[in-house]
Each structure stands twice: as C-alpha cells, then as structure tokens.
N, C-alpha and C. Protein backbone atom coordinates (compact mmCIF):
# COMPACT_ATOMS: atom_id res chain seq x y z
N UNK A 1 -4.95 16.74 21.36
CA UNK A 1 -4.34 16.24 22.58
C UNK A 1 -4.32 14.72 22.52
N UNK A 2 -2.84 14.24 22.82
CA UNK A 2 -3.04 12.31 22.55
C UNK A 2 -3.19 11.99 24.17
N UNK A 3 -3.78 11.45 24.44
CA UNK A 3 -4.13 10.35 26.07
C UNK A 3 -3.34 9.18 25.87
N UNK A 4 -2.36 8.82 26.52
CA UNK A 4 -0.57 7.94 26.73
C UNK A 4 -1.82 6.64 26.96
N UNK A 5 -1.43 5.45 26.43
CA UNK A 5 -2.14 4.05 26.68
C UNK A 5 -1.52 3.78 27.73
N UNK A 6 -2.96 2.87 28.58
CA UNK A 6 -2.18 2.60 29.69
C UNK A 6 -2.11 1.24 29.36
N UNK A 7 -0.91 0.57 30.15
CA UNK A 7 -0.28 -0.63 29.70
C UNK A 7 -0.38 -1.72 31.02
N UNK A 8 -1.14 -2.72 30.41
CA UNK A 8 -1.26 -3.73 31.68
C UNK A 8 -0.08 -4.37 32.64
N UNK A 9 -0.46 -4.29 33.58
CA UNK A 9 1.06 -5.13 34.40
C UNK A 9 1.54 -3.59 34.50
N UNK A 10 1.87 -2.33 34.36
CA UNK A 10 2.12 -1.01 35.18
C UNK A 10 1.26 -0.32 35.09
N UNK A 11 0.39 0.16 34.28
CA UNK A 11 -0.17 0.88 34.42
C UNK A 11 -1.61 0.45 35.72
N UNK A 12 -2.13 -1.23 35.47
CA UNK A 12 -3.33 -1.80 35.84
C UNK A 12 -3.36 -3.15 35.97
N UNK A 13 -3.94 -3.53 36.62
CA UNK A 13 -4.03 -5.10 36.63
C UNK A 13 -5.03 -5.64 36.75
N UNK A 14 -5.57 -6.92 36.07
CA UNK A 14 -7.06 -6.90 36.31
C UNK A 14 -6.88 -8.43 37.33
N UNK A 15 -8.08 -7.83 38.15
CA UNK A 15 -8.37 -9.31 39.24
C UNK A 15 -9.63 -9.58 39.56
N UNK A 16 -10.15 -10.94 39.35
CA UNK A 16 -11.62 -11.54 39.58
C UNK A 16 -12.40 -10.55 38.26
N UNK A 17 -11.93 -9.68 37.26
CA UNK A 17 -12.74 -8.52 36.15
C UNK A 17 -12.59 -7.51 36.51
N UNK A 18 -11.66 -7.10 37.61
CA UNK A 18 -11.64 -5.71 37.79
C UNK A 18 -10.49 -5.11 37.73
N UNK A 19 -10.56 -4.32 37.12
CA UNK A 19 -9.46 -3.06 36.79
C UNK A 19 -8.79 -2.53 37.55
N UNK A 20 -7.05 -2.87 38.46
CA UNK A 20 -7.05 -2.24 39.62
C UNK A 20 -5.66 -1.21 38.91
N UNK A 21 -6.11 0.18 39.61
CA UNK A 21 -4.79 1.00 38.98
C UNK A 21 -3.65 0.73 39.93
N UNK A 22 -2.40 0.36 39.73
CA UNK A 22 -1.49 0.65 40.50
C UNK A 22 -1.17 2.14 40.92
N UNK A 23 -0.35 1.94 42.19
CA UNK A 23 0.20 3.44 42.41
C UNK A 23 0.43 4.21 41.64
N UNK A 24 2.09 3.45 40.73
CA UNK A 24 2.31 4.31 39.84
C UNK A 24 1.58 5.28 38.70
N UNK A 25 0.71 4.47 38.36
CA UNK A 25 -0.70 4.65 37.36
C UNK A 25 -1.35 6.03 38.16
N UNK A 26 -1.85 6.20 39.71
CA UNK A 26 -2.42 6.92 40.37
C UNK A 26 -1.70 8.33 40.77
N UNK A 27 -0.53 8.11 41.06
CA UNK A 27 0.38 9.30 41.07
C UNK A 27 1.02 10.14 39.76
N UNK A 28 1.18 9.29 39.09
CA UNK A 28 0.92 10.19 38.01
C UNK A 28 -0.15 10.99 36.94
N UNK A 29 -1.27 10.27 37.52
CA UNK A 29 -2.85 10.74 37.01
C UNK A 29 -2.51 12.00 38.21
N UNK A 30 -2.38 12.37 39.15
CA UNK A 30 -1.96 13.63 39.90
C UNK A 30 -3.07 14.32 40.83
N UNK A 31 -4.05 13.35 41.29
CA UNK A 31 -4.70 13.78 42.08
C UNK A 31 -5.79 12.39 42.62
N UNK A 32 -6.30 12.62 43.67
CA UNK A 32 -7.11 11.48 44.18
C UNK A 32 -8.56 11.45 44.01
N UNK A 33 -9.16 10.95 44.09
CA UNK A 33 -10.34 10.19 43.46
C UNK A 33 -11.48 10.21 44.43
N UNK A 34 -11.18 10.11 45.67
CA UNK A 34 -11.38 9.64 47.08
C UNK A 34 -12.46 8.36 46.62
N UNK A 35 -11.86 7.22 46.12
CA UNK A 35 -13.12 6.39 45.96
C UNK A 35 -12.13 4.67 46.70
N UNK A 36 -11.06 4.90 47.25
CA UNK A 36 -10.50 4.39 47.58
C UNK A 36 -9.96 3.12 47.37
N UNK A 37 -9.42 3.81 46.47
CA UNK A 37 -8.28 2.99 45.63
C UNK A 37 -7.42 1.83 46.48
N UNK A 38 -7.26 0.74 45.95
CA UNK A 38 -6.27 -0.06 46.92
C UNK A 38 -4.54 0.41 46.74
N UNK A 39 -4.65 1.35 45.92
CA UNK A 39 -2.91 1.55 45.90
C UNK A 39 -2.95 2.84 45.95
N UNK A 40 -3.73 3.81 46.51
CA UNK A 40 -3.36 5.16 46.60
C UNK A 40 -2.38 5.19 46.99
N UNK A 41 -1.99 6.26 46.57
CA UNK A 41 -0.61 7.34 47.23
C UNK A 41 -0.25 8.03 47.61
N UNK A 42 -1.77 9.08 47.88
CA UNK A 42 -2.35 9.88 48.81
C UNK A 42 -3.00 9.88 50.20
N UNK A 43 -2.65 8.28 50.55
CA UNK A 43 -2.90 7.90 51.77
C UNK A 43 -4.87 7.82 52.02
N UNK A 44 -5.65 8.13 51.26
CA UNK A 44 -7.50 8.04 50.96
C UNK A 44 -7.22 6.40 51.44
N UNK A 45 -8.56 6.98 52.68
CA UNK A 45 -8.80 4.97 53.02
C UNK A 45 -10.33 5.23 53.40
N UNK A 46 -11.40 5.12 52.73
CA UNK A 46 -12.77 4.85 52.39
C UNK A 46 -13.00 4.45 54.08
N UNK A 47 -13.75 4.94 54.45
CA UNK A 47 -14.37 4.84 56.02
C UNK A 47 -15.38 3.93 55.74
C-alpha cells in the first residue's frame, strides 16, 4: 500500500512549528479527529 505525500502549501502549512492541515488535506483524510482542527470541515469546535 503507497501513503500519497503530503505537499506543503495544500496539503499543510507550518506556523510558529506547527503543522496545520488545511481543509482540503482533512476532507479528504475522510473523517474527523475531534481534536479541533482549525480548518475542519466537519464543523468539530473543541469546547
């Protein structure tokens, strides 16, 4: 099984060292995380 590279600037972006996934990146991974992502797409907002 090959795992697709993810590619900086769409897939992720890093800010202050951290790894942020974009949407696109998150909706196609195909399910949520609930750890509350700043670009979900599943609408998850960390209480």
């Amino acid at each position: 099984m090959s795992k697709k590279r993810l590619v900086e600037g769409i897939d992720y972006y890093i800010e202050n060292g951290f790894y942020v996934f974009t949407e696109k990146y998150l909706r196609e991974r195909g399910y949520c995380c609930k750890s509350g992502c700043r670009h979900c797409p599943y609408g998850y907002k960390k209480g």
